[in-house]
Protein backbone atom coordinates (compact mmCIF):
# COMPACT_ATOMS: atom_id res chain seq x y z
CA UNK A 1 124.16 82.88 144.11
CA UNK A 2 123.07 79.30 144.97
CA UNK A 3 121.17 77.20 142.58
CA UNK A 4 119.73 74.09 143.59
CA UNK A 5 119.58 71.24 140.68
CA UNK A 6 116.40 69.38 140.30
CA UNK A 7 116.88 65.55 140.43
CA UNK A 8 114.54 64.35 138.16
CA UNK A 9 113.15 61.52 140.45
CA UNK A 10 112.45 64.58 143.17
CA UNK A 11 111.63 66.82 140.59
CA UNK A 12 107.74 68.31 141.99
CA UNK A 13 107.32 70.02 138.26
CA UNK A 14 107.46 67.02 136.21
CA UNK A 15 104.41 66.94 134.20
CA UNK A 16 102.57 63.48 133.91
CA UNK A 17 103.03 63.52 130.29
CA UNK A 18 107.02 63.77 130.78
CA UNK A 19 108.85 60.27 131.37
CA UNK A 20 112.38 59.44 133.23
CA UNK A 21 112.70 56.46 131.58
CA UNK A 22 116.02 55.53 130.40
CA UNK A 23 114.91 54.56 126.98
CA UNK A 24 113.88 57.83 126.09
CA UNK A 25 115.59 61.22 125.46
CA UNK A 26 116.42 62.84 128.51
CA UNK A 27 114.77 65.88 129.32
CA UNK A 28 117.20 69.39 130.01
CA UNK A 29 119.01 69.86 133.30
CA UNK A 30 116.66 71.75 135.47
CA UNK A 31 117.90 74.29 137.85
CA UNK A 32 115.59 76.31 140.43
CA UNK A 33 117.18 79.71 140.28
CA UNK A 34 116.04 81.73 143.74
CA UNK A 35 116.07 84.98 142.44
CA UNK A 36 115.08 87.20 138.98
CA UNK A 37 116.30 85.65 135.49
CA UNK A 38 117.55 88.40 133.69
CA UNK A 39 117.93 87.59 129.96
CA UNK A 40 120.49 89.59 128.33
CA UNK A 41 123.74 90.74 129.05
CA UNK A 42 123.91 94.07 127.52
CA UNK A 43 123.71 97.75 129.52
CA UNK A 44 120.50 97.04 130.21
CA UNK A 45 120.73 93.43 132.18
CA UNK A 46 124.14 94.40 133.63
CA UNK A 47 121.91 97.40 135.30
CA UNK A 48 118.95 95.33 135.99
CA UNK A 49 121.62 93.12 138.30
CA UNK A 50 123.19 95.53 139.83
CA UNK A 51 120.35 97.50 140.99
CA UNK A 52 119.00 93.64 142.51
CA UNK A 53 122.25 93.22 144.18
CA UNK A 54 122.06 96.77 145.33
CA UNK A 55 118.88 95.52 147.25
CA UNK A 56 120.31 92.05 148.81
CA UNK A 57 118.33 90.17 146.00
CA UNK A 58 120.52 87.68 143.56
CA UNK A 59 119.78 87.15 139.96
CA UNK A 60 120.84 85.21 136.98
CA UNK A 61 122.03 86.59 133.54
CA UNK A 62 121.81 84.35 130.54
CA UNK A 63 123.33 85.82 127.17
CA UNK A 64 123.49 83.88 124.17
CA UNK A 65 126.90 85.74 123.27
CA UNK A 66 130.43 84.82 125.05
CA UNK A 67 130.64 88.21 126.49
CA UNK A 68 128.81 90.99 128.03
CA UNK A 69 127.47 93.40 125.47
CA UNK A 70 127.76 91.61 122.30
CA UNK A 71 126.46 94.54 119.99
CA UNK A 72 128.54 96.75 120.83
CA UNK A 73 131.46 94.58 120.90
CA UNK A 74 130.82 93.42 117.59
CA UNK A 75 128.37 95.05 115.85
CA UNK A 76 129.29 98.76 116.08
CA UNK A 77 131.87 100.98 114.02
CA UNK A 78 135.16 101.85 114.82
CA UNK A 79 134.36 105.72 115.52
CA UNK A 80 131.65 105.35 117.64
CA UNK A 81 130.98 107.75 120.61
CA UNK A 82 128.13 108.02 122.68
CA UNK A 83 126.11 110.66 121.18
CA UNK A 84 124.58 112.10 124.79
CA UNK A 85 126.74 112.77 127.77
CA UNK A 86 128.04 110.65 129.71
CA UNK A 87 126.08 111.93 132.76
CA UNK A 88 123.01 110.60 130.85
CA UNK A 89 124.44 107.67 129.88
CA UNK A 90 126.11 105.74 132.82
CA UNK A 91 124.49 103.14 134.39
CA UNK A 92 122.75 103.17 138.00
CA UNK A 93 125.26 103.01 141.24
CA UNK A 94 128.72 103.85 139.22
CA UNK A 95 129.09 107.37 137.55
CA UNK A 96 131.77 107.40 134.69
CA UNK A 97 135.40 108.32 135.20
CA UNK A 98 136.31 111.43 135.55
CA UNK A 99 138.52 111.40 132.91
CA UNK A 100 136.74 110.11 130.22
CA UNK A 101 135.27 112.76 127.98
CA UNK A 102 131.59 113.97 127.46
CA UNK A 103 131.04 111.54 124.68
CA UNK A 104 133.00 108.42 125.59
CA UNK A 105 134.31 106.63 122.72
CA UNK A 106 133.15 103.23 121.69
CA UNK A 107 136.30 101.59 123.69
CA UNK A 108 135.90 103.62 127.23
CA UNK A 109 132.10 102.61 126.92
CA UNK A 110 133.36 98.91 126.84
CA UNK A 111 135.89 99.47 129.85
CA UNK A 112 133.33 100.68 131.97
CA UNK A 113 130.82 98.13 131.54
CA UNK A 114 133.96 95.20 132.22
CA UNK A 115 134.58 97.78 135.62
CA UNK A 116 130.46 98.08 136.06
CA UNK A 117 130.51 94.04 136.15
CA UNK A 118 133.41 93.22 138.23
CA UNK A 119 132.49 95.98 140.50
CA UNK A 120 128.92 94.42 141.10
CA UNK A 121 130.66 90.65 140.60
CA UNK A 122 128.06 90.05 137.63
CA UNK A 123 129.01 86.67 136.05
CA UNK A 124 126.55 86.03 133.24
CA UNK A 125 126.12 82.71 131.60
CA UNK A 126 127.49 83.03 128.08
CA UNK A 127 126.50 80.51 125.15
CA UNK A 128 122.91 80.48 127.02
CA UNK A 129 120.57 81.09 124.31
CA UNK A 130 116.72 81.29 125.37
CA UNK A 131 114.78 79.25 122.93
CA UNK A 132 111.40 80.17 125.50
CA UNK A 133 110.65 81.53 128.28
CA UNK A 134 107.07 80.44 129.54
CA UNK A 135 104.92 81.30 132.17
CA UNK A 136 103.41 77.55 133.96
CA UNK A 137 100.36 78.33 135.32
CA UNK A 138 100.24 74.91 137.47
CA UNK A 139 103.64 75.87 139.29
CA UNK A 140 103.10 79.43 139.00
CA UNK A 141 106.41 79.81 138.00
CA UNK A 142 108.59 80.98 134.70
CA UNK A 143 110.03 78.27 132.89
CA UNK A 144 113.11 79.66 130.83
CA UNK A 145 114.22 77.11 128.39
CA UNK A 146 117.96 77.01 126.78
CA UNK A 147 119.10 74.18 124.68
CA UNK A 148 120.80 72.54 127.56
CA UNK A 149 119.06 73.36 130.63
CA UNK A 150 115.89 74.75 132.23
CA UNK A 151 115.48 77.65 134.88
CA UNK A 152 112.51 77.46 136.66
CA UNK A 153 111.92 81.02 138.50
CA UNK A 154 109.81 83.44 140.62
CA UNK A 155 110.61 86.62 138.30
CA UNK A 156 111.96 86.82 134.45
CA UNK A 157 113.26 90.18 133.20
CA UNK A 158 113.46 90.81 129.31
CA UNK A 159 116.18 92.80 128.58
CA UNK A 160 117.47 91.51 125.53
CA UNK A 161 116.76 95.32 124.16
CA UNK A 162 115.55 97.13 121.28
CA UNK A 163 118.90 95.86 118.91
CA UNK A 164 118.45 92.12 118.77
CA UNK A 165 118.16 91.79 115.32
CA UNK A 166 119.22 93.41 112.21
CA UNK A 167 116.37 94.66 110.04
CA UNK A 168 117.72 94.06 105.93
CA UNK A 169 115.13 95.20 103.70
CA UNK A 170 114.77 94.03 100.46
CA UNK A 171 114.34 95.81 97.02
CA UNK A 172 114.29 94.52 93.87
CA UNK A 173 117.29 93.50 92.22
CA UNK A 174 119.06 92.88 95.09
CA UNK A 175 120.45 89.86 94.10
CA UNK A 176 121.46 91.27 90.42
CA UNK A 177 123.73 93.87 92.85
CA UNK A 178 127.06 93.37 91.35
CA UNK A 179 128.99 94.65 94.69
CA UNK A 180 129.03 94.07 98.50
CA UNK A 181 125.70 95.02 100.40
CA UNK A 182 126.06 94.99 103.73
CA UNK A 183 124.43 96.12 107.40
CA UNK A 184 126.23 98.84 109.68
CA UNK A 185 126.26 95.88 112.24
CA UNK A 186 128.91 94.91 109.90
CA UNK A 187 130.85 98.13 109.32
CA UNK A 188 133.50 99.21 110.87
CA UNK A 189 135.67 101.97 109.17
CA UNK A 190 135.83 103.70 105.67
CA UNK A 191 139.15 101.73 104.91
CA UNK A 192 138.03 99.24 102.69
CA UNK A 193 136.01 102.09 100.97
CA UNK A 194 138.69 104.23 99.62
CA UNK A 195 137.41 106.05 96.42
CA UNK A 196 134.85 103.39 96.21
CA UNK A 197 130.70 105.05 95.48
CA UNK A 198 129.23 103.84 98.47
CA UNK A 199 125.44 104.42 98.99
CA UNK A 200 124.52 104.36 102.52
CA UNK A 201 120.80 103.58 103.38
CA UNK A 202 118.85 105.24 106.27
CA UNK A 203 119.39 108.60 107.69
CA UNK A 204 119.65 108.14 111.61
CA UNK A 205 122.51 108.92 113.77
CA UNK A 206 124.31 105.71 112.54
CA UNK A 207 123.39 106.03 108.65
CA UNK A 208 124.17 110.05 109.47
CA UNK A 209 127.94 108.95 111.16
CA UNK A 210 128.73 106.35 108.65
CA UNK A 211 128.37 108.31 106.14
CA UNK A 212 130.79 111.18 107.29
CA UNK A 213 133.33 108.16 108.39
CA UNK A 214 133.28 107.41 104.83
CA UNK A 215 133.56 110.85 103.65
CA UNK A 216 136.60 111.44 105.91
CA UNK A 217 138.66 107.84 104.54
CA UNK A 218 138.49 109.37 101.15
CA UNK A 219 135.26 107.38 99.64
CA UNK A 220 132.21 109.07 98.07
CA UNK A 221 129.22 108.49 100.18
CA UNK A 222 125.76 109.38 99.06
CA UNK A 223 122.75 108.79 101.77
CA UNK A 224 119.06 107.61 101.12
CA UNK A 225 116.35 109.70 102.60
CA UNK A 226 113.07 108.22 102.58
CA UNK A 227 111.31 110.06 105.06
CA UNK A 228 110.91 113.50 107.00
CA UNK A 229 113.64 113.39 109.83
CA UNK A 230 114.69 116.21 112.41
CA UNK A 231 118.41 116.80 112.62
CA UNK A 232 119.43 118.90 115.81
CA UNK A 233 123.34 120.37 116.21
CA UNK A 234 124.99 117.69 119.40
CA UNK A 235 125.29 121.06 121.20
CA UNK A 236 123.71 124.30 121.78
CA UNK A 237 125.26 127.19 123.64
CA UNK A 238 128.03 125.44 124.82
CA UNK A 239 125.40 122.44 126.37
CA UNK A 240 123.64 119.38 125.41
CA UNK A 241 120.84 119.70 123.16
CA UNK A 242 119.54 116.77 125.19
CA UNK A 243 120.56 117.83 128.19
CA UNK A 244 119.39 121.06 127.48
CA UNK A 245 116.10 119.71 126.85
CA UNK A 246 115.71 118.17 129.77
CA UNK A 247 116.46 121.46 131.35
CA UNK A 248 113.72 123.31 129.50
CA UNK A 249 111.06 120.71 130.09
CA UNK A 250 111.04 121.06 133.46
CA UNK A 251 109.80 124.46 133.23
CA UNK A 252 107.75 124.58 129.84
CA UNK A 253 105.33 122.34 128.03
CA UNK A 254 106.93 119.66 125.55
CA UNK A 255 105.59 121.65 122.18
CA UNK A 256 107.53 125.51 123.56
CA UNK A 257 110.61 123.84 123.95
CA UNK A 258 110.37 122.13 120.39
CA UNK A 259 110.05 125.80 119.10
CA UNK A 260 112.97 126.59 120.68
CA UNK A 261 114.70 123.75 119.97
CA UNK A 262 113.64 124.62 116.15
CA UNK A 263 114.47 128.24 116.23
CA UNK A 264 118.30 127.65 117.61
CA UNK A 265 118.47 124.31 115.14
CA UNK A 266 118.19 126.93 112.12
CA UNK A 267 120.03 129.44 113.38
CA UNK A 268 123.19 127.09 113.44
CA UNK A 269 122.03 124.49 111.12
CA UNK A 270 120.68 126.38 108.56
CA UNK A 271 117.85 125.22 106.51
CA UNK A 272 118.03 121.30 106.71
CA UNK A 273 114.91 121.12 103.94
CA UNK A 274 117.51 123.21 101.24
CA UNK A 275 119.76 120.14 101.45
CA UNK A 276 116.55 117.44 101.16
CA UNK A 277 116.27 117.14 104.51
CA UNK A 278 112.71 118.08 105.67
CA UNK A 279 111.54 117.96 109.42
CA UNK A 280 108.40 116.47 110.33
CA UNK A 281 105.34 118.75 111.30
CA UNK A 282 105.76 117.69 114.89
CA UNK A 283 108.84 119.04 116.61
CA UNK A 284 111.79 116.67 117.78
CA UNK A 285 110.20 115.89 121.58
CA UNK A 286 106.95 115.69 120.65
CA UNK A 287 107.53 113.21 117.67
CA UNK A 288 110.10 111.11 120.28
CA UNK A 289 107.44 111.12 122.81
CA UNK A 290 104.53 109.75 120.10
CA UNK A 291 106.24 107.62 117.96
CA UNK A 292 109.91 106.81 119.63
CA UNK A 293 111.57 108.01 116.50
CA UNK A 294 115.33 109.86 117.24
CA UNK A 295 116.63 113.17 116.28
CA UNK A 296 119.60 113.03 114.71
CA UNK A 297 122.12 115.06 116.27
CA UNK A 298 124.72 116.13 113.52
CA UNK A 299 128.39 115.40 114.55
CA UNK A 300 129.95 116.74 111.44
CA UNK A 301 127.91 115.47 108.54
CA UNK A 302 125.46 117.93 107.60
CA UNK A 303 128.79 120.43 106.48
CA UNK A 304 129.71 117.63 104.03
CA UNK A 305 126.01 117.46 102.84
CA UNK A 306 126.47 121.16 102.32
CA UNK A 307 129.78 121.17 100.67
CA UNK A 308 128.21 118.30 98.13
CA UNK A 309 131.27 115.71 99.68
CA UNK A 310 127.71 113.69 100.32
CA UNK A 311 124.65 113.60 98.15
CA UNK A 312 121.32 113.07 99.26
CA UNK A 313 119.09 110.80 97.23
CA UNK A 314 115.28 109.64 97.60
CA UNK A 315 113.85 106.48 98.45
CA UNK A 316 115.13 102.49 96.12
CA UNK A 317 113.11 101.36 93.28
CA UNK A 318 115.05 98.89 92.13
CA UNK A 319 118.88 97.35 91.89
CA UNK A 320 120.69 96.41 88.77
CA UNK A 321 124.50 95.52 88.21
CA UNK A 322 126.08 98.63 89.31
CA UNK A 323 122.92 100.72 89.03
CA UNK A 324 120.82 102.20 91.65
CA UNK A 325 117.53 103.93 90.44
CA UNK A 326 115.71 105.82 92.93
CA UNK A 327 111.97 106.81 92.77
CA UNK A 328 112.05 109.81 91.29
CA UNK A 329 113.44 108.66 88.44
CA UNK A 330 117.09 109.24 88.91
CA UNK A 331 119.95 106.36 88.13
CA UNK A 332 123.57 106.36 89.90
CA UNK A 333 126.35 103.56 89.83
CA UNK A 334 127.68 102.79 93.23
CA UNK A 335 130.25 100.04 94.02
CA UNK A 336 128.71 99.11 97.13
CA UNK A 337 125.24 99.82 99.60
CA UNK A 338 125.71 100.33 103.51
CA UNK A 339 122.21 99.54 105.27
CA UNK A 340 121.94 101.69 108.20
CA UNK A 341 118.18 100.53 108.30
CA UNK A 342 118.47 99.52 111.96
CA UNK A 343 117.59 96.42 114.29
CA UNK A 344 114.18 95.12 115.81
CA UNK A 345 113.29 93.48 118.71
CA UNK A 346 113.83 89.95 119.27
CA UNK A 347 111.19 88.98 122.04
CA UNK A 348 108.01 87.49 120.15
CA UNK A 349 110.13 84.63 118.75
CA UNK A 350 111.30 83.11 122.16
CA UNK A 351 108.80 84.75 124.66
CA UNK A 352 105.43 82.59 125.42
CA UNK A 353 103.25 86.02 127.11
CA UNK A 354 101.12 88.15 124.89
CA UNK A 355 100.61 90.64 127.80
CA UNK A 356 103.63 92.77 128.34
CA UNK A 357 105.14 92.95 125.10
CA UNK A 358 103.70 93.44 121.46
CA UNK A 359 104.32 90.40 119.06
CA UNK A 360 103.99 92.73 116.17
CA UNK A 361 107.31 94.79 116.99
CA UNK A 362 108.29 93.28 120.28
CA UNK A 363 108.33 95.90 122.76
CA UNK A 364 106.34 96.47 125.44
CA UNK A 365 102.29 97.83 124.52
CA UNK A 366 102.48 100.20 127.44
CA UNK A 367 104.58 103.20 126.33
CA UNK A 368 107.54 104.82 128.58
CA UNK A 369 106.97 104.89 131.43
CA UNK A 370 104.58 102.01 132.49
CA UNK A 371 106.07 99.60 130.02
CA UNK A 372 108.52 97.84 132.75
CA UNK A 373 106.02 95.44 134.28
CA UNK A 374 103.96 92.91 133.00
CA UNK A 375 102.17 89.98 135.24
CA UNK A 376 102.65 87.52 137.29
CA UNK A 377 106.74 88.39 137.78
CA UNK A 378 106.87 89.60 134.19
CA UNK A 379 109.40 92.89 133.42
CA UNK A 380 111.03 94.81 130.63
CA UNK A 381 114.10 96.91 131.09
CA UNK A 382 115.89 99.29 128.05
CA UNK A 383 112.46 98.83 125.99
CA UNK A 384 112.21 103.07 126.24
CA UNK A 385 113.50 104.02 122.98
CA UNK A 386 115.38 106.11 125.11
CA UNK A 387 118.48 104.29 125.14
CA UNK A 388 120.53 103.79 128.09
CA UNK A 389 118.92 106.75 130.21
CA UNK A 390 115.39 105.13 130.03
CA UNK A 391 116.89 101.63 130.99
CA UNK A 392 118.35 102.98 134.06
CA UNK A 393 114.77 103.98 135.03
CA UNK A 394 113.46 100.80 134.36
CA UNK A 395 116.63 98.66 136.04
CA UNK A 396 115.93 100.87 139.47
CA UNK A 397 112.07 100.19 139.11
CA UNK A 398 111.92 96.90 138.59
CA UNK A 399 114.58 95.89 141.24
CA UNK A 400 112.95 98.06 143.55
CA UNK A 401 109.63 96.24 143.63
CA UNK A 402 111.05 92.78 143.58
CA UNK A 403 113.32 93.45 146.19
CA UNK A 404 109.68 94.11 148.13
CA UNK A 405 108.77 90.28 147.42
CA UNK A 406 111.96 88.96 147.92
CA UNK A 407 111.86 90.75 151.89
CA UNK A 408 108.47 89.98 152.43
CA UNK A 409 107.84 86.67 150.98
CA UNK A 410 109.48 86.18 147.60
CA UNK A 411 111.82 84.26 149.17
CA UNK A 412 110.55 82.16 151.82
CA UNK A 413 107.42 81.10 149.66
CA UNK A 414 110.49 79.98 146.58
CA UNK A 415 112.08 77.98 149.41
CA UNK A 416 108.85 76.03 150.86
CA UNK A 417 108.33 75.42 147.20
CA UNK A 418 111.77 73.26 146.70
């Protein structure tokens, strides 16, 4: 893609309040960047290019990592697998191998999104952290600040995704926590755990998987379960459960199929709320679709819940020494805390735009599936809270209705502009 530098004594955005003289600090290299800025070089910005490219329109990926998705490179655990299909999981204009498995492991994931970039020649710009991205009204163009250099162009796309940031919470004692507490970001097998008490906090699929990981290098996990939670079995009948799902939807209404869903969970499952795991009032879809929160689907661990191999404790009170005493009174020693209590979105502390996205949690206000576009060249992609299916909706949506500018005017008007 070609990118024209702005020389600063040609430069038709300097403000009158910025200076070129040579006694001050000299401003950040500016470069006019033709096409989208996509920030974020994870699944969901590696999609958002491709689909542009697939339309004749270039873009620009900045990622504040050296490499192309970061979390997953160094943030997940060893034993990851994707926990849908692979059908429902690959990213727009490049199906998986045919030899991977259903559930690719944590690796093949990796080596397809390395073959999913050189097949689309997506070169990101590593070590390019956004400090702001701002809309300037006199310009009417996006202003996307790094520490070393400006972009300046027609369209910015957000898809720095839901995992930005860890989330650590914070209970008291903490600090008086004689042994290691530390976030599944930084977790990667049960090795270093060997007949250590480890108390794993949060019950989702990665709290869920951690803990049987643990369970299966010889350690004694124990899981925190603070609230209601639906766990599903990965498969039903031989299929999906969320594939089946999707199946069922198309021909019944959202709350029938969660009564299925329900009735065949039991049958196989058992009774989750016997092992102090209650479900929620809503059923698994309808909860998804109101509030975003995931089933877990059970690889393995609910057996070792069963068998007592893990215990299942309430909600922290408080941290002392070795201690842990949980709110209903109970006190267990543990030699070390896993928090599986998740990541947050990252967009409110570098995005200037209060339209698209929430600052309160950082995702988009409009829910799936209007929460792609914002204004004035404004969109989100793998926002969905559901994960890399919903971000291959929003990649193809987005790049279809820029590629419409770009044809029409997008980039004739950018051009007049320089």
């Amino acid at each position: 893609m070609e990118e024209v530098e702005f020389k600063k004594i040609h430069d038709p955005y300097l403000r009158p309040n910025m200076t070129t003289s040579t006694n001050s600090v000299s401003p950040p290299r500016r470069v006019w960047v033709p096409g989208p800025v996509i920030v974020g070089a994870g699944p969901s910005g590696l999609a958002a290019a491709a689909c542009l490219k697939n339309h004749g329109v270039p873009a620009m990926i900045l990622e504040q990592a050296n490499c192309i998705a970061s979390l997953w490179q160094f943030k997940t655990y060893d034993r990851l697998r994707l926990h849908l299909p692979k059908q429902f999981c690959q990213l727009p204009h490049l199906p998986f191998p045919k030899d991977f498995p259903t559930y690719p492991t944590k690796e093949q994931f990796l080596s397809y999104l390395e073959s999913y970039a050189k097949n689309f020649d997506l070169k990101p710009v590593f070590n390019a952290t956004v400090v702001s991205a701002e809309f300037d009204s006199a310009c009417r163009f996006w202003r996307v600040k790094t520490k070393a250099t400006e972009y300046v162009c027609q369209w910015l796309i957000v898809a720095t995704g839901e995992n930005a940031v860890e989330v650590v919470p914070r209970f008291e004692g903490m600090d008086e926590f004689n042994g290691p507490i530390v976030h599944t970001s930084s977790y990667k097998s049960g090795e270093g755990f060997v007949n250590k008490r480890v108390l794993v906090v949060g019950c989702g699929n990665s709290g869920m998987e951690v803990c049987l990981d643990l369970c299966n290098s010889n350690a004694f996990p124990s899981i925190v379960v603070r609230d209601s939670l639906h766990v599903l079995p990965q498969e039903m009948f031989g299929i999906s459960t969320f594939g089946l799902s999707m199946w069922l939807l198309k021909w019944l209404p959202v709350r029938m199929v969660d009564q299925l869903l329900l009735f065949v969970s039991r049958c196989i499952l058992g009774d989750t709320s016997l092992l102090g795991l209650d479900r929620p009032k809503l059923g698994p879809l309808e909860l998804k679709g109101i509030s975003g929160k995931t089933p877990v689907l059970d690889v393995g661990t609910l057996a070792k819940i069963r068998s007592g191999d893990i215990k299942v404790y309430p909600g922290i009170k408080r941290l002392e020494c070795n201690i842990v005493e949980f709110v209903d009174g109970r006190k267990e020693n543990f030699d070390a805390i896993i928090l599986a209590t998740g990541y947050r979105s990252n967009v409110p502390t570098w995005l200037k735009d209060t339209n698209l996205f929430s600052q309160k949690d950082g995702f988009p206000k409009k829910k799936f599936v209007e929460g792609w576009k914002g204004e004035r060249g404004l969109y989100a992609v793998g926002f969905t809270k559901r994960g890399l299916f919903g971000a291959s909706i929003d990649a193809s949506r987005v790049a279809k209705e820029i590629s419409l500018h770009w044809k029409l005017n997008g980039k004739c008007e950018s051009l007049q502009r320089v």
